[in-house]
N, C-alpha and C. Protein backbone atom coordinates (compact mmCIF):
# COMPACT_ATOMS: atom_id res chain seq x y z
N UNK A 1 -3.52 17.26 8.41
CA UNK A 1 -3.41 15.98 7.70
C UNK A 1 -4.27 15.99 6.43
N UNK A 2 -5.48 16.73 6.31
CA UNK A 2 -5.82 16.44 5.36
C UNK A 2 -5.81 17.66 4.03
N UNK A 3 -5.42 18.62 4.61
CA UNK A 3 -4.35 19.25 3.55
C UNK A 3 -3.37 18.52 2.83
N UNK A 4 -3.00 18.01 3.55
CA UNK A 4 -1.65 17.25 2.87
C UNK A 4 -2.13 16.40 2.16
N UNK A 5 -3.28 15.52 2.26
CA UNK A 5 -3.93 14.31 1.68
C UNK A 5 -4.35 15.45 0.51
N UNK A 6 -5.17 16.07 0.28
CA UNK A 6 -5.71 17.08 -0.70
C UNK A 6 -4.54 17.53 -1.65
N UNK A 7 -3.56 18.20 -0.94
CA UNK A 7 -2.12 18.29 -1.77
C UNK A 7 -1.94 17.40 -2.65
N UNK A 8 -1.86 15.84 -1.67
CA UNK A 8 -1.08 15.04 -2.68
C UNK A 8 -1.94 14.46 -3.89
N UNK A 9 -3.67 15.28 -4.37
CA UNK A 9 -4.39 14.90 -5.39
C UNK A 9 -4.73 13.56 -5.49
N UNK A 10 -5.11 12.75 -6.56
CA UNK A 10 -6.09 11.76 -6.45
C UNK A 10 -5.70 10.69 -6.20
N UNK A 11 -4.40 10.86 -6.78
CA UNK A 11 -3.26 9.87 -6.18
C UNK A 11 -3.33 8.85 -4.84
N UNK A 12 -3.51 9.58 -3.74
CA UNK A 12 -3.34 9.99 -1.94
C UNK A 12 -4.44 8.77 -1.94
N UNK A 13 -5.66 8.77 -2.86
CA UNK A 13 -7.07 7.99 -2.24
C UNK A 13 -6.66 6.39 -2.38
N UNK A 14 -5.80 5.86 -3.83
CA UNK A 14 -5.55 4.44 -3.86
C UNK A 14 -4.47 4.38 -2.78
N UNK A 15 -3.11 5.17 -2.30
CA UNK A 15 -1.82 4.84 -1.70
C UNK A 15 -2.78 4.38 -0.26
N UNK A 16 -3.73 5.51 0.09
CA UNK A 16 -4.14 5.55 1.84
C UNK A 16 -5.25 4.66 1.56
N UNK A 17 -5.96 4.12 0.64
CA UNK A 17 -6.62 2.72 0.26
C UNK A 17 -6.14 1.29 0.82
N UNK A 18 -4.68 1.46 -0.16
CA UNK A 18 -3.84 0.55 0.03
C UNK A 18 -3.18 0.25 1.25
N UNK A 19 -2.93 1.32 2.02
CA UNK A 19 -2.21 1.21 3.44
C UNK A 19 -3.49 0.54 4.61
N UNK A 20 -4.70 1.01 4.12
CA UNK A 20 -6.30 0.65 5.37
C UNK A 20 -5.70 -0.89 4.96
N UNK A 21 -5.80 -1.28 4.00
CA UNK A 21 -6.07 -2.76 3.17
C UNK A 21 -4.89 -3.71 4.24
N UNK A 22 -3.56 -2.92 3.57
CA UNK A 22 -2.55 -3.65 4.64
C UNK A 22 -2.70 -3.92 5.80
N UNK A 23 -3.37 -2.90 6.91
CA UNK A 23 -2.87 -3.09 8.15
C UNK A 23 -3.82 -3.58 8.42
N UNK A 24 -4.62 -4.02 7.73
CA UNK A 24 -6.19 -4.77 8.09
C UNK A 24 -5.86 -5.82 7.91
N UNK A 25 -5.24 -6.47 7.09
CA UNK A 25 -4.39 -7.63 6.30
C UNK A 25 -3.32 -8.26 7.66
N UNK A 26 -2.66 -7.36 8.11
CA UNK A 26 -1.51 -7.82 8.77
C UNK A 26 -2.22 -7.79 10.46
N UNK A 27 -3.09 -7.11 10.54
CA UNK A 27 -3.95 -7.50 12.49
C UNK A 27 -4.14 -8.42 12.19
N UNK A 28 -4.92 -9.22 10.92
CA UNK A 28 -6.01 -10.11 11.28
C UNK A 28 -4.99 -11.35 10.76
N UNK A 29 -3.82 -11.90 10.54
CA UNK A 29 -2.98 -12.57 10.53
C UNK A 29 -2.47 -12.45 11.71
N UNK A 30 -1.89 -12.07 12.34
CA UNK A 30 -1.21 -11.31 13.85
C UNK A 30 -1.98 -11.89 14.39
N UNK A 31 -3.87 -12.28 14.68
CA UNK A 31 -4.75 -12.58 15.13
C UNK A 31 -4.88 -14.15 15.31
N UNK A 32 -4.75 -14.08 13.35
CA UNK A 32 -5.45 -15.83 13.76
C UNK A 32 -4.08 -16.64 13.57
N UNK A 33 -3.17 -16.49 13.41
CA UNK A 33 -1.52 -17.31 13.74
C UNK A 33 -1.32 -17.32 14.95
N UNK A 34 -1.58 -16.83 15.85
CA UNK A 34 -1.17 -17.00 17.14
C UNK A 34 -1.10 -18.21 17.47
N UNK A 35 0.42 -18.34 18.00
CA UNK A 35 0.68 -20.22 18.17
C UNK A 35 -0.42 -20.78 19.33
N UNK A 36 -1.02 -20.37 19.98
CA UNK A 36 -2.00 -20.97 20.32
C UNK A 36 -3.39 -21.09 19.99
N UNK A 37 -3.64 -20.70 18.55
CA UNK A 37 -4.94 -21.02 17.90
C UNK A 37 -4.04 -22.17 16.86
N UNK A 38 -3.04 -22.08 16.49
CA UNK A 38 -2.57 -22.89 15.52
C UNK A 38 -2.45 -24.21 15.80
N UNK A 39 -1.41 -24.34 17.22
CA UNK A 39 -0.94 -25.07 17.71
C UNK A 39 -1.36 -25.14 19.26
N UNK A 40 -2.51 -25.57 19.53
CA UNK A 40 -2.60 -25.62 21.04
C UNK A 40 -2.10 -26.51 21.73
N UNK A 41 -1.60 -25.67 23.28
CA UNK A 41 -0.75 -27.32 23.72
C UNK A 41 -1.11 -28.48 24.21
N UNK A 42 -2.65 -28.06 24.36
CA UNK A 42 -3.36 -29.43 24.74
C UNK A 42 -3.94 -30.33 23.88
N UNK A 43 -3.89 -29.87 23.05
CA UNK A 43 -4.49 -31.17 21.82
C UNK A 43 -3.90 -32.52 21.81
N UNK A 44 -2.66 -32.62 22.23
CA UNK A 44 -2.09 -34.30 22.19
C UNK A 44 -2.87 -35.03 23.07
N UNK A 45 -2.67 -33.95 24.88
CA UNK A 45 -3.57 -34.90 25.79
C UNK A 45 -4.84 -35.06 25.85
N UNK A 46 -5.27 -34.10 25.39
CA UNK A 46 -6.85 -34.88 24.63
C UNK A 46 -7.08 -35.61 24.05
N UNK A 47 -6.08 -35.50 22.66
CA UNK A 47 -6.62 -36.57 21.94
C UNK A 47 -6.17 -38.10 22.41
N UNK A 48 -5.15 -38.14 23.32
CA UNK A 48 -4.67 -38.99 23.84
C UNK A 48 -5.92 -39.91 25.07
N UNK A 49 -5.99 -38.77 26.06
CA UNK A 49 -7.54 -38.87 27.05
C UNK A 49 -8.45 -39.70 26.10
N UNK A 50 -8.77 -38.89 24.96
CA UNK A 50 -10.05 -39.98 24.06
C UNK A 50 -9.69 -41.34 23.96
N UNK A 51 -8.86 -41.14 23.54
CA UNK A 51 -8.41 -42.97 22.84
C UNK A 51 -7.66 -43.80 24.09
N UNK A 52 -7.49 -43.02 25.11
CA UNK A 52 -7.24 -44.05 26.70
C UNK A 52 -8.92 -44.73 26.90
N UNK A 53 -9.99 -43.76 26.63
CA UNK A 53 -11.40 -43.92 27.48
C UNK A 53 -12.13 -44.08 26.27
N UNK A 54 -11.76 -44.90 25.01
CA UNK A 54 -12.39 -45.26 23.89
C UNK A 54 -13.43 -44.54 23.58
N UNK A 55 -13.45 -42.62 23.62
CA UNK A 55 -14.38 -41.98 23.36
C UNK A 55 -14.03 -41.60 21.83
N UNK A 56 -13.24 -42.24 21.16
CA UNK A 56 -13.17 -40.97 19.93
C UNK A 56 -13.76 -41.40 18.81
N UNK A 57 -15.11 -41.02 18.90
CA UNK A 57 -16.29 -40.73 18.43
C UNK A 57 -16.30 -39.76 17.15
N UNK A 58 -17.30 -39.87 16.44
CA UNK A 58 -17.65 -38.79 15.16
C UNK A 58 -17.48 -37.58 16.14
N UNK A 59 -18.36 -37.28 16.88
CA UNK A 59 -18.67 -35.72 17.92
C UNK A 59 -17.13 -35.43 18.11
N UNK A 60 -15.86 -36.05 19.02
CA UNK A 60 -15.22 -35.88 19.23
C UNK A 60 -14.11 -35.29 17.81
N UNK A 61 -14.21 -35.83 17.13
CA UNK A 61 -13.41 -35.93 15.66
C UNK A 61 -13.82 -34.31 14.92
N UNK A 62 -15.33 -34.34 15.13
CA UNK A 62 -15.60 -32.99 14.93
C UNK A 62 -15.71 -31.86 15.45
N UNK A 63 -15.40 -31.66 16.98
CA UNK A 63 -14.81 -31.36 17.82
C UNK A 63 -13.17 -30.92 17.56
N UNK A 64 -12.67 -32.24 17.30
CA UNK A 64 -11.07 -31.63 17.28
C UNK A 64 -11.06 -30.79 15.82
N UNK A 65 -11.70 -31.16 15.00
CA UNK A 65 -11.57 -30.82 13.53
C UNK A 65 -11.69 -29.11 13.54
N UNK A 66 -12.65 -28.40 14.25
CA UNK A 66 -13.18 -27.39 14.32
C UNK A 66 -12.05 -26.40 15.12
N UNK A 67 -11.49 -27.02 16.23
CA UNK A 67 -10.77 -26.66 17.47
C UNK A 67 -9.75 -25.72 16.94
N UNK A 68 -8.32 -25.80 15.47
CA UNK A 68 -7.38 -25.53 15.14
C UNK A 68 -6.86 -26.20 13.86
N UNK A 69 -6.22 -25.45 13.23
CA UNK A 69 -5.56 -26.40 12.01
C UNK A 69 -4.65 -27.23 12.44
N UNK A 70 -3.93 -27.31 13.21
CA UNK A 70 -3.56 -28.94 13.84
C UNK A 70 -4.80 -29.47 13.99
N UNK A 71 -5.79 -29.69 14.54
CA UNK A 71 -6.74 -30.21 15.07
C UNK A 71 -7.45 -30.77 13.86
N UNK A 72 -7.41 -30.05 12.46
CA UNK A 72 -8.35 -30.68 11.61
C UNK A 72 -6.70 -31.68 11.11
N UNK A 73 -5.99 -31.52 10.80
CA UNK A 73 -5.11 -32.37 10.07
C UNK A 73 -5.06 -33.67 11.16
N UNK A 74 -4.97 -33.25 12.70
CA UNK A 74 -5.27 -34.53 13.76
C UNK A 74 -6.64 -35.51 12.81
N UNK A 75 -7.36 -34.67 13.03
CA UNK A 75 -8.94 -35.22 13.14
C UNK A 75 -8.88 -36.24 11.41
N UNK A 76 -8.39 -35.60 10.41
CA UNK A 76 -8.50 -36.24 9.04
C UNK A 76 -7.90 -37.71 9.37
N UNK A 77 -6.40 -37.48 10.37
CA UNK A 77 -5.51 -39.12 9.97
C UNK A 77 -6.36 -39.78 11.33
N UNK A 78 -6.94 -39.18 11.82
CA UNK A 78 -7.79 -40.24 13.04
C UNK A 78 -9.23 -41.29 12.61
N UNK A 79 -9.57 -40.04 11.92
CA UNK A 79 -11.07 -40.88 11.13
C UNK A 79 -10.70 -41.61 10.31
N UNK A 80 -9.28 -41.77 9.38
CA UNK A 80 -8.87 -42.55 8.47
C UNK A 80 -8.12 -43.75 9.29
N UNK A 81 -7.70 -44.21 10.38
CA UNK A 81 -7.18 -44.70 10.94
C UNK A 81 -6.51 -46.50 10.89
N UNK A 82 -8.09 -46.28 10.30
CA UNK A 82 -7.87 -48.04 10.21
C UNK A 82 -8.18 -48.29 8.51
N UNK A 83 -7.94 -47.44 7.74
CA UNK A 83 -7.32 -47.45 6.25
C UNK A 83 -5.77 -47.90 5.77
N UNK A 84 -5.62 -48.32 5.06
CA UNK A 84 -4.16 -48.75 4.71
C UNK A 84 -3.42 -47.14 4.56
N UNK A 85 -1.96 -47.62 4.69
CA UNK A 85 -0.65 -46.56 4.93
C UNK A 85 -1.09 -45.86 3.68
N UNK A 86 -0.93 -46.07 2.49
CA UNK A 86 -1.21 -45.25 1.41
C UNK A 86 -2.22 -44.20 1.38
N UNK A 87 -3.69 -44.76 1.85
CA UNK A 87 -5.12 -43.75 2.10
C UNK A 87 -4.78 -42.66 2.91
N UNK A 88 -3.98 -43.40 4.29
CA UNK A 88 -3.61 -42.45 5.59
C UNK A 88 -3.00 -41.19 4.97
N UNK A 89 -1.73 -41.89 4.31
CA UNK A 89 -0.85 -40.93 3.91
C UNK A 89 -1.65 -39.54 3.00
N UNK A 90 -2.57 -40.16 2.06
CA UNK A 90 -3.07 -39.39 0.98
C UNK A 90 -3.89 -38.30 1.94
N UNK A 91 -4.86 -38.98 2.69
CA UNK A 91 -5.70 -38.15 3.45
C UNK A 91 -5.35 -37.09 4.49
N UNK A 92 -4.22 -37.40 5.38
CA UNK A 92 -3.38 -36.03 6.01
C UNK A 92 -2.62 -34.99 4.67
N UNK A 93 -2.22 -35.71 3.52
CA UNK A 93 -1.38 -34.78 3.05
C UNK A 93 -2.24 -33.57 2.37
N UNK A 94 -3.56 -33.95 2.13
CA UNK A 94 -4.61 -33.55 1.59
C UNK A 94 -4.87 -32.27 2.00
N UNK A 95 -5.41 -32.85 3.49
CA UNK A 95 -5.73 -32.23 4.92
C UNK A 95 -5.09 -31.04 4.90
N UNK A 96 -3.56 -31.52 4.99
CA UNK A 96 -2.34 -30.71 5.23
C UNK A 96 -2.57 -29.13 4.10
N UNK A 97 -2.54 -29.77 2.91
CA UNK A 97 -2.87 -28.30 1.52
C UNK A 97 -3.86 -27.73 2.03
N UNK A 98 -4.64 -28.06 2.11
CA UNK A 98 -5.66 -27.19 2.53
C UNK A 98 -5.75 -26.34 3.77
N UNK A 99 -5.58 -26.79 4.90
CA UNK A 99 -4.75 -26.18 6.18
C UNK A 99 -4.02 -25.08 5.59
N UNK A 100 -2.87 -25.41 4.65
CA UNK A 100 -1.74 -24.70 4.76
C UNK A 100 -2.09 -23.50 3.96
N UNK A 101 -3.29 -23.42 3.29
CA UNK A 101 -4.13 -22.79 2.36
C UNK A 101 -4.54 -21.92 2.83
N UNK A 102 -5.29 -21.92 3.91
CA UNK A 102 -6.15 -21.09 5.02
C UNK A 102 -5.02 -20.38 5.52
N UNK A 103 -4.17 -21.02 6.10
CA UNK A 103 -3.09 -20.21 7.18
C UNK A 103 -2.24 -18.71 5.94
N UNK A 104 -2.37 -19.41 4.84
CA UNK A 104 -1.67 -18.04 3.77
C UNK A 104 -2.57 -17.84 3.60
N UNK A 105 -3.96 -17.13 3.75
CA UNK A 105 -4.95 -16.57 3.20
C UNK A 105 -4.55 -15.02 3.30
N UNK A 106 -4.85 -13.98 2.21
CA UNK A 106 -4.33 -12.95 2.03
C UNK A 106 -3.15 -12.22 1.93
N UNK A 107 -2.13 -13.26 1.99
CA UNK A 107 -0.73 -12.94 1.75
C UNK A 107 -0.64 -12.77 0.08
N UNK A 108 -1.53 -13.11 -0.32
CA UNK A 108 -1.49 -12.67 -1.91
C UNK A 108 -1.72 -11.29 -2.39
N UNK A 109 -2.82 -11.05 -1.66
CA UNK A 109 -3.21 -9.72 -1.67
C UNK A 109 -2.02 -8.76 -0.67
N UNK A 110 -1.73 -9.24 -0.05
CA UNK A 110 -0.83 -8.23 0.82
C UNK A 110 0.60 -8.23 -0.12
N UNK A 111 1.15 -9.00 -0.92
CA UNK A 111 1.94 -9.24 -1.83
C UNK A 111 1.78 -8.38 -2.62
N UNK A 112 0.60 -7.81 -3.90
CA UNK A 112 -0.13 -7.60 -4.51
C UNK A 112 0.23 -5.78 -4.06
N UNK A 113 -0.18 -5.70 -2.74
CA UNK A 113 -0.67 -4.24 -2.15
C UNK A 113 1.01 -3.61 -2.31
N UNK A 114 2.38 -4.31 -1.22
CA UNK A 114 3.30 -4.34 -1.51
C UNK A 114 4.05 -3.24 -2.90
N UNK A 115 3.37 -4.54 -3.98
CA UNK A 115 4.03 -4.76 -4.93
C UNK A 115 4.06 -3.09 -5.74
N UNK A 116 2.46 -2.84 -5.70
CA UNK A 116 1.83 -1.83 -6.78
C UNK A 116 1.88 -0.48 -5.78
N UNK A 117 1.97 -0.12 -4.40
CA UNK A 117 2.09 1.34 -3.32
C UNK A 117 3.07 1.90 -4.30
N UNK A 118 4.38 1.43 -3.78
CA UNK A 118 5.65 2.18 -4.14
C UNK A 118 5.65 2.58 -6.08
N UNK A 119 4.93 1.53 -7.05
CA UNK A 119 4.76 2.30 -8.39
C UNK A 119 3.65 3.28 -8.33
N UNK A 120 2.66 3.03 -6.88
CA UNK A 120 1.92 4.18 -7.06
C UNK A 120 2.48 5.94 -6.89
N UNK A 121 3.40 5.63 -5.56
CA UNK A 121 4.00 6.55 -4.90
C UNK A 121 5.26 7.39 -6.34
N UNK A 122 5.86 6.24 -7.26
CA UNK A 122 6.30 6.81 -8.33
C UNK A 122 5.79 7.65 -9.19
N UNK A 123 4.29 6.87 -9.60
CA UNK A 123 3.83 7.37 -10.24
C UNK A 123 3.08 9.06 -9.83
N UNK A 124 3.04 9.02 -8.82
CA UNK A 124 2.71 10.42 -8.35
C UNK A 124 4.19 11.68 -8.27
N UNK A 125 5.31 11.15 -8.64
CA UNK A 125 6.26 11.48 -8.47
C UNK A 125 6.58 11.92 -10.01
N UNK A 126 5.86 11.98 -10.79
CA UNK A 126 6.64 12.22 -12.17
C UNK A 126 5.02 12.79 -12.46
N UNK A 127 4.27 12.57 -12.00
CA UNK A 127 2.92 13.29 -11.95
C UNK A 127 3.37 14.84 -11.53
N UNK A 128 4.27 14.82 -10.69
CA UNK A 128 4.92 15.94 -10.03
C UNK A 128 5.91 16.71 -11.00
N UNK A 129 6.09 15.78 -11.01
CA UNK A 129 7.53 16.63 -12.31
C UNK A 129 6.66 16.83 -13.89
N UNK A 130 5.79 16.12 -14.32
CA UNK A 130 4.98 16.75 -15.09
C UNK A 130 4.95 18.15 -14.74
N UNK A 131 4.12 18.38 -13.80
CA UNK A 131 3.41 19.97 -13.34
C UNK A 131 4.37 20.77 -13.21
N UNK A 132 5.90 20.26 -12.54
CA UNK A 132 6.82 21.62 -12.32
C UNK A 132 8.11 20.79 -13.03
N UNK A 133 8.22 21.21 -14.10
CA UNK A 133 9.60 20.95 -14.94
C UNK A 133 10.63 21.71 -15.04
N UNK A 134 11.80 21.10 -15.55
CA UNK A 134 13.13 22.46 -15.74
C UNK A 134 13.24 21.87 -17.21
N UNK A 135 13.28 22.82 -18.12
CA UNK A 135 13.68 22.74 -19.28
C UNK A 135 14.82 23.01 -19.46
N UNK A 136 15.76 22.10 -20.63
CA UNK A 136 16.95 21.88 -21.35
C UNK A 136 17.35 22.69 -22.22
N UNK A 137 18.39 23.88 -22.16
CA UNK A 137 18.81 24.62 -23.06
C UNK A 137 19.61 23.89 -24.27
N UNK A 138 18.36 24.15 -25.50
CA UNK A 138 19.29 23.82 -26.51
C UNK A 138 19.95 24.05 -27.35
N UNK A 139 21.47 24.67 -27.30
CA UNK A 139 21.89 25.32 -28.22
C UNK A 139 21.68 25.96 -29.82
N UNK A 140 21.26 26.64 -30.28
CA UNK A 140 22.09 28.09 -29.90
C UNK A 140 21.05 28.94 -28.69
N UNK A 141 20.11 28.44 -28.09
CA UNK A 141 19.17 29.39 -27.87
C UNK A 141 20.16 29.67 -26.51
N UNK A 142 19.59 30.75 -25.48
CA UNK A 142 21.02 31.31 -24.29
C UNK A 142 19.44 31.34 -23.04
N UNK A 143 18.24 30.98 -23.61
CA UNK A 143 17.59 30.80 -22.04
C UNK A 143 16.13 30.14 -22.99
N UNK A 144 15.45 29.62 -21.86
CA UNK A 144 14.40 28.87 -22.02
C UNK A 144 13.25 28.71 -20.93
N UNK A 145 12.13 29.07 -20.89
CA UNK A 145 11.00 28.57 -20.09
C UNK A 145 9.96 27.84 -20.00
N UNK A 146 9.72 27.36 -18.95
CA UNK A 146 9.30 25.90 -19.01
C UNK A 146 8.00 26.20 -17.79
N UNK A 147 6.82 25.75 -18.37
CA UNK A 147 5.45 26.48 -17.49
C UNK A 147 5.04 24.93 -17.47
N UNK A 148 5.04 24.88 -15.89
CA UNK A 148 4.21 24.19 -15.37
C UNK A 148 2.66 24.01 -15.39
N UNK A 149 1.79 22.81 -15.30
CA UNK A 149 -0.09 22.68 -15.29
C UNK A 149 -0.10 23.86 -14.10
N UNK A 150 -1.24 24.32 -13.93
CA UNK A 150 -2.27 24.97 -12.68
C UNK A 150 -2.29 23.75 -11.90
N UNK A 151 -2.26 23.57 -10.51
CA UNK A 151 -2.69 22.76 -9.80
C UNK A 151 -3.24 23.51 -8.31
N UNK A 152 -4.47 22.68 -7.82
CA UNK A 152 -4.42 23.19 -6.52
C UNK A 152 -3.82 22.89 -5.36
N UNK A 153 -3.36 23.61 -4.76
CA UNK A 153 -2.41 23.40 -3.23
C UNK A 153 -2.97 24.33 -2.51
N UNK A 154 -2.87 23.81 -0.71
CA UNK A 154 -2.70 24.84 0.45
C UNK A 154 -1.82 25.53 0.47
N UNK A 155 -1.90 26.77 0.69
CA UNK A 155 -1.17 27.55 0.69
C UNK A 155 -1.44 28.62 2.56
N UNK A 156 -0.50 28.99 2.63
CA UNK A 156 -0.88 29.57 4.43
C UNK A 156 -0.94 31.25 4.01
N UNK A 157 -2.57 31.57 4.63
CA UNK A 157 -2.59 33.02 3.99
C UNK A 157 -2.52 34.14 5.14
N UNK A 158 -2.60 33.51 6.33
CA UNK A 158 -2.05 33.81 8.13
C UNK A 158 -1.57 33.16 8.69
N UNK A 159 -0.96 33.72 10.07
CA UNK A 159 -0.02 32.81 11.03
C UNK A 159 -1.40 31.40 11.46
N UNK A 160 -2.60 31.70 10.87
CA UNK A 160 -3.71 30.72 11.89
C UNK A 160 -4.30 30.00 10.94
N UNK A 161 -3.88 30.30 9.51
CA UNK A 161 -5.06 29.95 8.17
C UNK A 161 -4.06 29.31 7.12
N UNK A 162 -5.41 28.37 6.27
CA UNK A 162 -4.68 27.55 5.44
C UNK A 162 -5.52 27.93 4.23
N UNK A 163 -5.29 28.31 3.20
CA UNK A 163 -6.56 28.62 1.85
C UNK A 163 -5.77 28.02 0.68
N UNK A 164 -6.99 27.26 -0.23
CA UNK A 164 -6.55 26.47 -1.72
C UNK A 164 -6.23 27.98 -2.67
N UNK A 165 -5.33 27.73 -3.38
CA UNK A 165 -4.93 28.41 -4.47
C UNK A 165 -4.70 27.70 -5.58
N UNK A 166 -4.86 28.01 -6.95
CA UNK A 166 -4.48 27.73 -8.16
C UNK A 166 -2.70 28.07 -8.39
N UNK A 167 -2.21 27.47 -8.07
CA UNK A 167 -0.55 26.95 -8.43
C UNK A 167 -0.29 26.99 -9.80
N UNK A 168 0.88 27.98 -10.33
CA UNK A 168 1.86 27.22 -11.42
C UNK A 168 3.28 27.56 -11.09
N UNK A 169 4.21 26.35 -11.47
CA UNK A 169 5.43 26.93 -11.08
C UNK A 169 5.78 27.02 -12.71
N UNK A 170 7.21 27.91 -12.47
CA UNK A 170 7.72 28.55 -13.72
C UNK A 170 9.19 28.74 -13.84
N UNK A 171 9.37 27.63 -14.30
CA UNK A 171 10.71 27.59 -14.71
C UNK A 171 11.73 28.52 -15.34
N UNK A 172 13.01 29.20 -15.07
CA UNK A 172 13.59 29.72 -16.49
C UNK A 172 14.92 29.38 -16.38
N UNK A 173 15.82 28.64 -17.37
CA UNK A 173 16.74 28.34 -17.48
C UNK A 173 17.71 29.37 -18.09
N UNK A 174 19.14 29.56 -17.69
CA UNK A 174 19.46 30.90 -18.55
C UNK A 174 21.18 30.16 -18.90
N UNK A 175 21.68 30.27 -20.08
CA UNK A 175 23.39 30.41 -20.32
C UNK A 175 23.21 31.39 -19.62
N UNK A 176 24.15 31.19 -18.30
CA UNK A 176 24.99 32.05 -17.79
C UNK A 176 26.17 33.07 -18.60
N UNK A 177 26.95 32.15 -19.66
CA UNK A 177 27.35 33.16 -20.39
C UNK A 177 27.15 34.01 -21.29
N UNK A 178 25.87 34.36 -21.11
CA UNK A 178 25.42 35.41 -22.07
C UNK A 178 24.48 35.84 -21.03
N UNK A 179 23.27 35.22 -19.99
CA UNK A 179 22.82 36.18 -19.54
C UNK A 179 22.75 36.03 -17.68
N UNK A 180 23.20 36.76 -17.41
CA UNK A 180 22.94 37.18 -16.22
C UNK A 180 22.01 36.61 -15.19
N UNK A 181 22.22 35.54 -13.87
CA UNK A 181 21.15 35.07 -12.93
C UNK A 181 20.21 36.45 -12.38
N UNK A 182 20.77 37.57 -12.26
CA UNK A 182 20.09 38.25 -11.76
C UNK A 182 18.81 39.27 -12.55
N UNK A 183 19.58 39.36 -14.22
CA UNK A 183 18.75 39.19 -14.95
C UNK A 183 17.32 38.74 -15.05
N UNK A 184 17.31 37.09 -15.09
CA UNK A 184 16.24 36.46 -14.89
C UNK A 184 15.53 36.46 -14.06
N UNK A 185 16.50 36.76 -12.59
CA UNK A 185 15.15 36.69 -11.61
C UNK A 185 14.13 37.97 -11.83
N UNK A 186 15.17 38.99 -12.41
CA UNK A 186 14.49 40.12 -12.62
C UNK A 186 13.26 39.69 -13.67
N UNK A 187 13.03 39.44 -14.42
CA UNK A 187 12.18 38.69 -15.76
C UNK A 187 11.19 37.78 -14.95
N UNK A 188 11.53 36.92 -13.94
CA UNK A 188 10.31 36.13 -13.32
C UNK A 188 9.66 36.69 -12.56
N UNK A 189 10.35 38.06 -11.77
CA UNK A 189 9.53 38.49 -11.05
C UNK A 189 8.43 39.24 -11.80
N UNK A 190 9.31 39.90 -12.90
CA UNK A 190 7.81 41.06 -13.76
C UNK A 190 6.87 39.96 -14.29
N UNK A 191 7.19 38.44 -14.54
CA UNK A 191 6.21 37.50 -15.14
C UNK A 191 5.22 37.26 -14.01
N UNK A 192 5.67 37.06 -12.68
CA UNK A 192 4.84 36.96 -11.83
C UNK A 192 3.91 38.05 -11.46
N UNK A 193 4.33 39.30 -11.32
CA UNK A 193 3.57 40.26 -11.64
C UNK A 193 2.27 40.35 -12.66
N UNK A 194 2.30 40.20 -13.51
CA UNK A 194 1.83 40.19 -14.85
C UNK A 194 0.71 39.33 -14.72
N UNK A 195 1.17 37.96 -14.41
CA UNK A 195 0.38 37.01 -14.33
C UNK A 195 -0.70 36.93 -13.31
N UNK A 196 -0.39 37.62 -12.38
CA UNK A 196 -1.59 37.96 -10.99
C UNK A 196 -2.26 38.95 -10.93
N UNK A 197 -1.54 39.57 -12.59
CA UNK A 197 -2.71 40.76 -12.80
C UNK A 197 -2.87 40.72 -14.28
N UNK A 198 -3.79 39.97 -14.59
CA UNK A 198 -3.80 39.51 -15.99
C UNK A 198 -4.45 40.42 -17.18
N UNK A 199 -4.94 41.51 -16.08
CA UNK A 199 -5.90 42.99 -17.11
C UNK A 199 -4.87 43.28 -17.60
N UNK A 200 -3.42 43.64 -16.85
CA UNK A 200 -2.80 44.39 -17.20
C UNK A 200 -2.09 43.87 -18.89
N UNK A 201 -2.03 43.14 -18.95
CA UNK A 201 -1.33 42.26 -20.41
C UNK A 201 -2.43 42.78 -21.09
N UNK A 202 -3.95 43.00 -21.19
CA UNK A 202 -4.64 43.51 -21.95
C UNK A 202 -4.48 44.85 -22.42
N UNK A 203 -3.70 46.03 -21.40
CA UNK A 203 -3.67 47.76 -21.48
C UNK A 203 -2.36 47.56 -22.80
């Protein structure tokens, strides 16, 4: 695994950044939505119990307030109670934004994370094709080569072993009607040669 993370260069550190971020994002929603922190089913007969046995008190109010976001939007239109319809109204709807505020907390950022992975994952994708290109024959010329950056990659140097090497790939494009595929491979192989023995270009 972490060959592969190393492979995929510096890239790999924001994408596998971004993925910790998400799933950290999406437990701890999974967590606190659970319809019974949201919505518990006993909150009516409680709050009901209070106001049978004329307990509903500041303590109690702050009590329910604390309990669940039903519980604080309960608790806002209870303490307002004996305010006119208009206050009531203003003070749950209030209640309500703000509640509804908390419950989307980090869906922005998880929006956000979403949004920018997959241009990251692009952008490592033409990062790629930077390093190993095919070049366009442009007439009159009948072949063309196209040299990829050095990059480092694993490479397997036994059936048991993994070792970094300095990478280039090397393109060669050829008109077929003028020259020969077998030609060229012949030509990449003496380039590859050459190149892994770089004294020799000096003799």
């Amino acid at each position: 695994m972490l060959e592969i993370v190393q492979a995929g260069g510096w890239l790999m550190v924001p994408i596998i950044a971004c993925s910790v971020v998400m799933v950290a994002i999406v437990l701890e929603r999974l967590w606190t939505l659970q319809e019974k922190r949201v919505l518990p089913p006993d909150v009516g007969t409680q709050v009901a119990e209070w106001i049978q046995h004329n307990q509903l008190d500041v303590q109690h109010l702050q009590q329910l307030h604390k309990s669940s976001p039903l519980g604080q939007v309960l608790a806002a239109g209870l303490a307002y109670r004996h305010a006119s319809r208009d206050v009531l109204k203003e003070v749950v709807e209030d209640t309500g934004r703000h509640v509804v505020h908390d419950l989307e907390r980090y869906l922005g950022p998880l929006g956000t994370i979403a949004a920018i992975s997959p241009l990251l994952g692009l952008l490592g994708t033409v990062s790629g094709m930077i390093r190993s290109f095919t070049a366009i024959i442009d007439p009159p010329q009948v072949a063309i080569l196209a040299v990829g950056s050095v990059r480092r990659a694993p490479v397997e140097d036994d059936p048991d072993g993994v070792v970094f090497r300095d990478l280039m790939t090397v393109t060669l494009t050829c008109d077929h009607r003028v020259v020969y595929g077998a030609d060229g491979a012949q030509f990449l192989s003496r380039l590859r040669e050459l190149l892994g023995q770089p004294l020799v270009l000096a003799v």
